[in-house]
PDB file of N, CA and C in Angstrom:
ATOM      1  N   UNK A   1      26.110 -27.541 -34.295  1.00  0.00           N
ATOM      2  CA  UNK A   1      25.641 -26.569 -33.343  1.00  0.00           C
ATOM      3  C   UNK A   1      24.143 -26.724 -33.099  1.00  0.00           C
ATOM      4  N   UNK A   2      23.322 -27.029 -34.134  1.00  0.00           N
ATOM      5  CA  UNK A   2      21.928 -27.101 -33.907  1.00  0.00           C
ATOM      6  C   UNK A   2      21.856 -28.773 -33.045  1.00  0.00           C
ATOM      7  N   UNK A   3      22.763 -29.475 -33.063  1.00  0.00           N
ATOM      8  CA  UNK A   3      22.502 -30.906 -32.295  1.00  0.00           C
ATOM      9  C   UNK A   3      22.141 -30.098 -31.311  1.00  0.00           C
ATOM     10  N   UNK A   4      23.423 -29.562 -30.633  1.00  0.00           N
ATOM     11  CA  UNK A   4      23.561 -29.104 -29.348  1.00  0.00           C
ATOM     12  C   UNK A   4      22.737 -28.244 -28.797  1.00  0.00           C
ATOM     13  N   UNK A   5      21.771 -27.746 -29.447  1.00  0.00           N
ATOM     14  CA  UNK A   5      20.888 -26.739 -28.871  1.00  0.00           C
ATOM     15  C   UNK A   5      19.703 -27.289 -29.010  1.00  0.00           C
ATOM     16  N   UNK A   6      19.769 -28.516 -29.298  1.00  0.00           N
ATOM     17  CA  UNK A   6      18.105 -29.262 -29.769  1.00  0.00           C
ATOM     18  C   UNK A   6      18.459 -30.342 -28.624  1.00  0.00           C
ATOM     19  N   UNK A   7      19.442 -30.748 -28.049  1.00  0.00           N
ATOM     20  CA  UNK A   7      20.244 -31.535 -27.099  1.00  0.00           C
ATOM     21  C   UNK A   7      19.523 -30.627 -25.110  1.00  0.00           C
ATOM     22  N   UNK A   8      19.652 -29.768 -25.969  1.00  0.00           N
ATOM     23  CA  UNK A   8      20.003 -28.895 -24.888  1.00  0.00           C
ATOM     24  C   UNK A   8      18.054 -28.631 -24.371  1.00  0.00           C
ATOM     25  N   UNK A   9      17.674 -28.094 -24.911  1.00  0.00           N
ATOM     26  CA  UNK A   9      16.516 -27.774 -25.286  1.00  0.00           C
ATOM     27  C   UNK A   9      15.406 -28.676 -24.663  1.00  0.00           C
ATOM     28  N   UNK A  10      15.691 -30.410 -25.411  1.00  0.00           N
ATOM     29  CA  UNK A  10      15.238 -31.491 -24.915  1.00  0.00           C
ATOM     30  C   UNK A  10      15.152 -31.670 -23.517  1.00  0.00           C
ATOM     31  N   UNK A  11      16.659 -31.582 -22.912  1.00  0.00           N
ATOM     32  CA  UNK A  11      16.650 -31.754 -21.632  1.00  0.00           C
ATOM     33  C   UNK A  11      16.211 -30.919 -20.725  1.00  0.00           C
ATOM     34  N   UNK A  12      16.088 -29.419 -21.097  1.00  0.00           N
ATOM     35  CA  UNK A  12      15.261 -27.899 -20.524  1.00  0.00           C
ATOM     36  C   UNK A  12      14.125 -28.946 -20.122  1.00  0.00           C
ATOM     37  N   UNK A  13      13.333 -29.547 -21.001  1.00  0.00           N
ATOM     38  CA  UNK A  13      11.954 -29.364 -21.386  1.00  0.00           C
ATOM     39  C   UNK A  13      11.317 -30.786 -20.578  1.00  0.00           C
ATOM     40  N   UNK A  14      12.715 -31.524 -20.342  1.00  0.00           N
ATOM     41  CA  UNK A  14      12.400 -32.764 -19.540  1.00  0.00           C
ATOM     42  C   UNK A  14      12.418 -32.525 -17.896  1.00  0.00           C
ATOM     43  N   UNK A  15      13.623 -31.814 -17.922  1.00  0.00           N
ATOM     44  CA  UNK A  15      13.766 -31.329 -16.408  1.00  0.00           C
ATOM     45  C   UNK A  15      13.084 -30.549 -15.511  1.00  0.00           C
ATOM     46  N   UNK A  16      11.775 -29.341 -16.596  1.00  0.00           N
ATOM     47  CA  UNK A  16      10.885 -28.867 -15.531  1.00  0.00           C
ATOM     48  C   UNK A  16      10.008 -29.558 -14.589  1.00  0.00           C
ATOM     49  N   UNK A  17       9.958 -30.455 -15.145  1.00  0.00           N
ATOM     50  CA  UNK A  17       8.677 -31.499 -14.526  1.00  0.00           C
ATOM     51  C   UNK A  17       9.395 -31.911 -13.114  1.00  0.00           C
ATOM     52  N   UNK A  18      10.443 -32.230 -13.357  1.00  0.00           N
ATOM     53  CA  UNK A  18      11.518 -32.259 -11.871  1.00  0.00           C
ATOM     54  C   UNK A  18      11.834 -31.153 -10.687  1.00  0.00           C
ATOM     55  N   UNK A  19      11.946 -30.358 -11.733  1.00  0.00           N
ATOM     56  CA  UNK A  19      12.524 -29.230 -10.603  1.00  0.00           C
ATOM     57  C   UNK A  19      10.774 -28.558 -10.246  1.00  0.00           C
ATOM     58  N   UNK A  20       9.571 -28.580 -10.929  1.00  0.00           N
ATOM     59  CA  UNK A  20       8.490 -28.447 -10.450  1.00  0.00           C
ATOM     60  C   UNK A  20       7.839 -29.062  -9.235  1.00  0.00           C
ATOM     61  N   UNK A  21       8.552 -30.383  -9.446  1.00  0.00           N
ATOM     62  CA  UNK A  21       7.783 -31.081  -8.500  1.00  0.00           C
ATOM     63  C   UNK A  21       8.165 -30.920  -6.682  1.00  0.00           C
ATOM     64  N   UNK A  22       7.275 -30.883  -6.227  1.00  0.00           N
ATOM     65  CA  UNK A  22       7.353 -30.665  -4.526  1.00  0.00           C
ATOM     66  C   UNK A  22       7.975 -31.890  -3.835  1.00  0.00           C
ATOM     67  N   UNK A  23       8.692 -31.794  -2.290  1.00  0.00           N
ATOM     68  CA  UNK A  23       9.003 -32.601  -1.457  1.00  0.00           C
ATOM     69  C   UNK A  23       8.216 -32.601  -0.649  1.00  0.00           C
ATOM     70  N   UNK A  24       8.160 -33.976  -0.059  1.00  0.00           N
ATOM     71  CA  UNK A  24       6.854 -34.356   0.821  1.00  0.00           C
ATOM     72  C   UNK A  24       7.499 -33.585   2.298  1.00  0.00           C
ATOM     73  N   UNK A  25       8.466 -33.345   2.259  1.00  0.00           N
ATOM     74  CA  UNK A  25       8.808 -32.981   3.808  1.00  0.00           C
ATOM     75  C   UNK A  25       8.470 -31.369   3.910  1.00  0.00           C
ATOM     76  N   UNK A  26       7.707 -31.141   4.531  1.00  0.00           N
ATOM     77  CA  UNK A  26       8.019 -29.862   5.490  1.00  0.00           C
ATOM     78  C   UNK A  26       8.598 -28.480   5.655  1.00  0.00           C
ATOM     79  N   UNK A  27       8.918 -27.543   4.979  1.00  0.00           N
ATOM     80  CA  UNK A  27      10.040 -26.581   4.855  1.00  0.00           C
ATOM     81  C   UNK A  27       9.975 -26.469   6.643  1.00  0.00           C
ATOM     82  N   UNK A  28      10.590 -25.881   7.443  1.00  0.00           N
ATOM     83  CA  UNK A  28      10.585 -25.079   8.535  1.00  0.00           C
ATOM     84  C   UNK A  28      11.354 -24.590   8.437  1.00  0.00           C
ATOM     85  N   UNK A  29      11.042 -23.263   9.262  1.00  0.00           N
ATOM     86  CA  UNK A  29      11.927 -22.256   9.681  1.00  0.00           C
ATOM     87  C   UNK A  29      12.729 -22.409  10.694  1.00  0.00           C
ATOM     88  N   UNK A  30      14.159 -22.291  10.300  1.00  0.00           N
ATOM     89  CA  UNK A  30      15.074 -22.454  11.412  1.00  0.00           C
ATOM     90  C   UNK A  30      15.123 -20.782  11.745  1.00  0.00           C
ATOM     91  N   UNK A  31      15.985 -20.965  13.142  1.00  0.00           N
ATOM     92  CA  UNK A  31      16.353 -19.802  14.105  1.00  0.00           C
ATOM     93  C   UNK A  31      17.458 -19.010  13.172  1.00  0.00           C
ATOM     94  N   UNK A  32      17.939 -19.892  12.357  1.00  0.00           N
ATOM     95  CA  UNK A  32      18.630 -18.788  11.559  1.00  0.00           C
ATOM     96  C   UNK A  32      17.828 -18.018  10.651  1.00  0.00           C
ATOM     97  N   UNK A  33      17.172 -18.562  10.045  1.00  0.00           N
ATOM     98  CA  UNK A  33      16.265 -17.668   8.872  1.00  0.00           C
ATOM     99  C   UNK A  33      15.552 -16.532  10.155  1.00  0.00           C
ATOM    100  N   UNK A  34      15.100 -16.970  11.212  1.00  0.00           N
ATOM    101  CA  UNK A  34      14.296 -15.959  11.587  1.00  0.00           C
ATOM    102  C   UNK A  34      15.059 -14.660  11.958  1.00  0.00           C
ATOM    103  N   UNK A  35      16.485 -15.047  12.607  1.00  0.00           N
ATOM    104  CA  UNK A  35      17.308 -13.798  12.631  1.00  0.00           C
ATOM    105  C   UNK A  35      17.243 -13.198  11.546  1.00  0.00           C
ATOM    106  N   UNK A  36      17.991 -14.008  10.481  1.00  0.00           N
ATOM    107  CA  UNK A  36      18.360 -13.203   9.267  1.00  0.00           C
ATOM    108  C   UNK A  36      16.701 -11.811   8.612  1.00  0.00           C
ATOM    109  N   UNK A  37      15.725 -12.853   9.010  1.00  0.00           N
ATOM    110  CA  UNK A  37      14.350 -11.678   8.764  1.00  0.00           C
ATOM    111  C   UNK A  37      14.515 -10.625   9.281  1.00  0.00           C
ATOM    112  N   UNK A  38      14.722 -10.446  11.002  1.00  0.00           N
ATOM    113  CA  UNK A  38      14.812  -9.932  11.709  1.00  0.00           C
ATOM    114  C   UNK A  38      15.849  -8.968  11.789  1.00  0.00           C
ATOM    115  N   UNK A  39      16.804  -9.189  11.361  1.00  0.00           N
ATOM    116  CA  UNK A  39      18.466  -8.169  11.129  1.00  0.00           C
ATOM    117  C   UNK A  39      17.769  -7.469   9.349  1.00  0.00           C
ATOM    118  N   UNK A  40      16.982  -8.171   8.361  1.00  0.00           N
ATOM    119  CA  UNK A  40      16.497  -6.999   7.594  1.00  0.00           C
ATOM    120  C   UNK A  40      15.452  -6.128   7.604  1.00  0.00           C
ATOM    121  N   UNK A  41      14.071  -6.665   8.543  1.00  0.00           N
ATOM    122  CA  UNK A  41      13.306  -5.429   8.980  1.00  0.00           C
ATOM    123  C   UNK A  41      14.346  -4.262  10.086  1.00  0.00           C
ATOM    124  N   UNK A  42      15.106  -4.486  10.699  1.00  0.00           N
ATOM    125  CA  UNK A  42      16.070  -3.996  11.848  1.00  0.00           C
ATOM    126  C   UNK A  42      16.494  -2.733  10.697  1.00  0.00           C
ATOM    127  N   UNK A  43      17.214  -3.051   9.857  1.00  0.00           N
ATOM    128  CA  UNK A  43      17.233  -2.187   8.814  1.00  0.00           C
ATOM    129  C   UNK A  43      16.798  -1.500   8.169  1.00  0.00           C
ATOM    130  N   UNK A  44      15.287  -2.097   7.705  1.00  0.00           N
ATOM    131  CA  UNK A  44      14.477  -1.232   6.833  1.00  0.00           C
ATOM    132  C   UNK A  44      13.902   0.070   8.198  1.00  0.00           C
ATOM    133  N   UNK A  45      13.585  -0.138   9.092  1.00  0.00           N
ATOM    134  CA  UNK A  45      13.346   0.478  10.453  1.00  0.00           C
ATOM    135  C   UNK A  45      14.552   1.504  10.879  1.00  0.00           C
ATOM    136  N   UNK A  46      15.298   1.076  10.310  1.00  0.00           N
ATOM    137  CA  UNK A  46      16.668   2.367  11.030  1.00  0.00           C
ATOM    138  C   UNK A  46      16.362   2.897   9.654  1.00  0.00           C
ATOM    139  N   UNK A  47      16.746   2.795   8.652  1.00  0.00           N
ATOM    140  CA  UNK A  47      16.297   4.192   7.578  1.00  0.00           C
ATOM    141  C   UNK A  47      14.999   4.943   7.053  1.00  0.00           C
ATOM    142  N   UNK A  48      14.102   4.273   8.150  1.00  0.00           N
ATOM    143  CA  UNK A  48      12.869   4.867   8.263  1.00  0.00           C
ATOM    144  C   UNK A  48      13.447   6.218   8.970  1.00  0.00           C
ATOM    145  N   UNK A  49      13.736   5.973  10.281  1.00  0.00           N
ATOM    146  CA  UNK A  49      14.283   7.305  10.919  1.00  0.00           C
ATOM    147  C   UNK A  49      14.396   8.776  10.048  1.00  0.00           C
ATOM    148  N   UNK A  50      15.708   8.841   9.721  1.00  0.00           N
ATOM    149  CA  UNK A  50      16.522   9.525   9.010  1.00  0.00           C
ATOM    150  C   UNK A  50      15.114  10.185   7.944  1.00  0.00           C
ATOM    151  N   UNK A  51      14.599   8.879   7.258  1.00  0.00           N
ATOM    152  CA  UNK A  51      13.717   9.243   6.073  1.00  0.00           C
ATOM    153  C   UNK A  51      12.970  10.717   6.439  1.00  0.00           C
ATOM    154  N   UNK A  52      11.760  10.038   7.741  1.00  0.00           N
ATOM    155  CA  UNK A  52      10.687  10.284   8.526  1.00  0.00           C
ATOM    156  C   UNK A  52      11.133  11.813   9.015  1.00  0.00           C
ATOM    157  N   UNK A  53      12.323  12.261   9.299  1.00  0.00           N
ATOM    158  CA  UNK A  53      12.957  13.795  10.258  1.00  0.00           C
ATOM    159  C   UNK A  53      13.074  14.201   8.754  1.00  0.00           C
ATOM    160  N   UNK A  54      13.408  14.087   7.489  1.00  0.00           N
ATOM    161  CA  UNK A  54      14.242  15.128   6.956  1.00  0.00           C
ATOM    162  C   UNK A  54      12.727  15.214   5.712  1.00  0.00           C
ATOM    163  N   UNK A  55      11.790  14.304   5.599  1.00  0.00           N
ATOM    164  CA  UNK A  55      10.409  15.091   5.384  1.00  0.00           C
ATOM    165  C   UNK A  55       9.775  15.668   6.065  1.00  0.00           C
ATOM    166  N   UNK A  56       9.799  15.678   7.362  1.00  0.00           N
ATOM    167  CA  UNK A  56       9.245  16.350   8.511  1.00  0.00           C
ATOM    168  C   UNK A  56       9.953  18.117   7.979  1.00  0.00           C
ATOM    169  N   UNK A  57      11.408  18.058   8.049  1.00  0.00           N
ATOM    170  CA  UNK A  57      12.309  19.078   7.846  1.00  0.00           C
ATOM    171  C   UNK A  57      11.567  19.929   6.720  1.00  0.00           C
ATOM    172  N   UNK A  58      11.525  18.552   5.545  1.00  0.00           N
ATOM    173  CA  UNK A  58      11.077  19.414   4.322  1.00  0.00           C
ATOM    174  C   UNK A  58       9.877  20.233   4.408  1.00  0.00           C
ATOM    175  N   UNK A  59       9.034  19.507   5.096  1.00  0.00           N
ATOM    176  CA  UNK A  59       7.901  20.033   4.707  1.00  0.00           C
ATOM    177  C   UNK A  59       7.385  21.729   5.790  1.00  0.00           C
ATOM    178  N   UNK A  60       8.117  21.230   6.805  1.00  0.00           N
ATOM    179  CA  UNK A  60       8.393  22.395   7.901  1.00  0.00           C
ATOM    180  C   UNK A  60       8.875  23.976   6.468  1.00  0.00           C
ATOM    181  N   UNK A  61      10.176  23.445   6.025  1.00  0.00           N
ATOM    182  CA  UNK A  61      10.544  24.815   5.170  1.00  0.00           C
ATOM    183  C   UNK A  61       9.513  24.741   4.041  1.00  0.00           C
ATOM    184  N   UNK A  62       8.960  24.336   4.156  1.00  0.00           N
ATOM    185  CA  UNK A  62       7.769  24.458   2.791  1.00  0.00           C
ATOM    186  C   UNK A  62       6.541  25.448   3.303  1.00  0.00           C
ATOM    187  N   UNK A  63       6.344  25.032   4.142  1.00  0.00           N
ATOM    188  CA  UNK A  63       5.208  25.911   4.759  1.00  0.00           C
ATOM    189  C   UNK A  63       4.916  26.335   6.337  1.00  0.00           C
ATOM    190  N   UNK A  64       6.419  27.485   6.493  1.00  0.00           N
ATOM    191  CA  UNK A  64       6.806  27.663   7.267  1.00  0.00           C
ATOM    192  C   UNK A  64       6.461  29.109   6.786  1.00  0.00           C
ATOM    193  N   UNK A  65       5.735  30.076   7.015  1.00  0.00           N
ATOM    194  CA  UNK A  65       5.942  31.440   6.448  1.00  0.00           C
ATOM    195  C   UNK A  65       6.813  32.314   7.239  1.00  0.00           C
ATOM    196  N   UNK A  66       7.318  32.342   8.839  1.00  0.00           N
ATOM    197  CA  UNK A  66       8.407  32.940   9.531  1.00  0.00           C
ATOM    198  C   UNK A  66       9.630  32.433   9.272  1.00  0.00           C
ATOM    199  N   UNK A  67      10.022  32.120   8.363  1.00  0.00           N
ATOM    200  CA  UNK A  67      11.282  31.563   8.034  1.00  0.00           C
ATOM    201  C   UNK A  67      11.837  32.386   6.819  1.00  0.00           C
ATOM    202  N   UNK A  68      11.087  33.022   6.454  1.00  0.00           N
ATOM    203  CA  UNK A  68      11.347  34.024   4.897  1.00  0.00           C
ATOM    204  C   UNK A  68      12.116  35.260   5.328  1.00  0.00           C
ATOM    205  N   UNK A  69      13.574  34.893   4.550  1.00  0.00           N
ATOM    206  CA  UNK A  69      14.078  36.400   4.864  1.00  0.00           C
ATOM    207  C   UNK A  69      14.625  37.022   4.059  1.00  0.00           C
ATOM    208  N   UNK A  70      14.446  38.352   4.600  1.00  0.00           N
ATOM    209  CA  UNK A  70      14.132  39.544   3.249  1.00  0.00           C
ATOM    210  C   UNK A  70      15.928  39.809   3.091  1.00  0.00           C
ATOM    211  N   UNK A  71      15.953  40.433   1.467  1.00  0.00           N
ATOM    212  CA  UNK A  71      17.370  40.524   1.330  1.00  0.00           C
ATOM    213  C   UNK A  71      17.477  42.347   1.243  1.00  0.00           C
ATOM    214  N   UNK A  72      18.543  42.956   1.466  1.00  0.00           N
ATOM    215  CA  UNK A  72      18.865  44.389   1.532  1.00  0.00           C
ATOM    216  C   UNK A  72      18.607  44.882  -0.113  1.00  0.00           C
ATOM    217  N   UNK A  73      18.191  46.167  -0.215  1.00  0.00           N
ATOM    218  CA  UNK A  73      18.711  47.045  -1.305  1.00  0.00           C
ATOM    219  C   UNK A  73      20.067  46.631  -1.820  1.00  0.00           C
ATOM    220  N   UNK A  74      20.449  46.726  -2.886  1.00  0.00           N
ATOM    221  CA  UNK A  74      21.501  47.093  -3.438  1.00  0.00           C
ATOM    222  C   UNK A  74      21.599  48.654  -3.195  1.00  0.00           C
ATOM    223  N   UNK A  75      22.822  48.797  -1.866  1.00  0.00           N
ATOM    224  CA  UNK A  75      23.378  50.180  -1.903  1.00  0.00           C
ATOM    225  C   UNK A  75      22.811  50.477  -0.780  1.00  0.00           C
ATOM    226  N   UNK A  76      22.379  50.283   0.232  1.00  0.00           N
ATOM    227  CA  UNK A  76      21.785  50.363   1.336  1.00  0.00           C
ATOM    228  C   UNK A  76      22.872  49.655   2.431  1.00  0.00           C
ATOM    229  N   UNK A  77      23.381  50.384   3.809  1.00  0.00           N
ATOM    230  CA  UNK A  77      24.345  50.265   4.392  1.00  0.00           C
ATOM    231  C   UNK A  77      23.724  49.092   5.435  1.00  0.00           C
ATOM    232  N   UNK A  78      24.529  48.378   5.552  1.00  0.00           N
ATOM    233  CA  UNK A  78      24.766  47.407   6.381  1.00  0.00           C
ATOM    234  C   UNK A  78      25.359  47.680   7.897  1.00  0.00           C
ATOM    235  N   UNK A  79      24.606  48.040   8.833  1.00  0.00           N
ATOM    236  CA  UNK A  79      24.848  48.110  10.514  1.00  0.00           C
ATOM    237  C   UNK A  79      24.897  46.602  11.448  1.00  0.00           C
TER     238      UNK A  79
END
């Protein structure tokens, strides 16, 4: 078991140097990646909405002082 993990280990330790190393070519952005950006800001932007009205909401009943309403006596008739 210790071969295999000293096996293992070795080759970890050989292979960063590989997977570190850069390609001379170019990344670009294809038209797909740019949609795909574009369909997740699209998203983060629609639950802004929703967010943006129901702190608006909150903060309206927070410091809203005509919104306070008074409750009856106990035993006091209801018209």
């Amino acid at each position: 078991m210790k071969l295999i993990i000293t096996i293992l280990a070795v080759m970890m330790v050989k292979a960063t140097t590989v997977l570190a190393a850069g390609s001379r070519e170019a990344m670009e952005i294809s038209a797909l990646m740019i949609l795909f950006l574009a369909f997740g800001a699209l998203i983060i932007v629609c639950q802004l909405i929703p967010c943006l009205v129901l702190f608006y909401s909150m903060l309206k009943g927070l410091f809203d002082s005509t919104a306070k309403k008074t409750s009856p006596k106990a035993g006091a008739k209801m018209s």
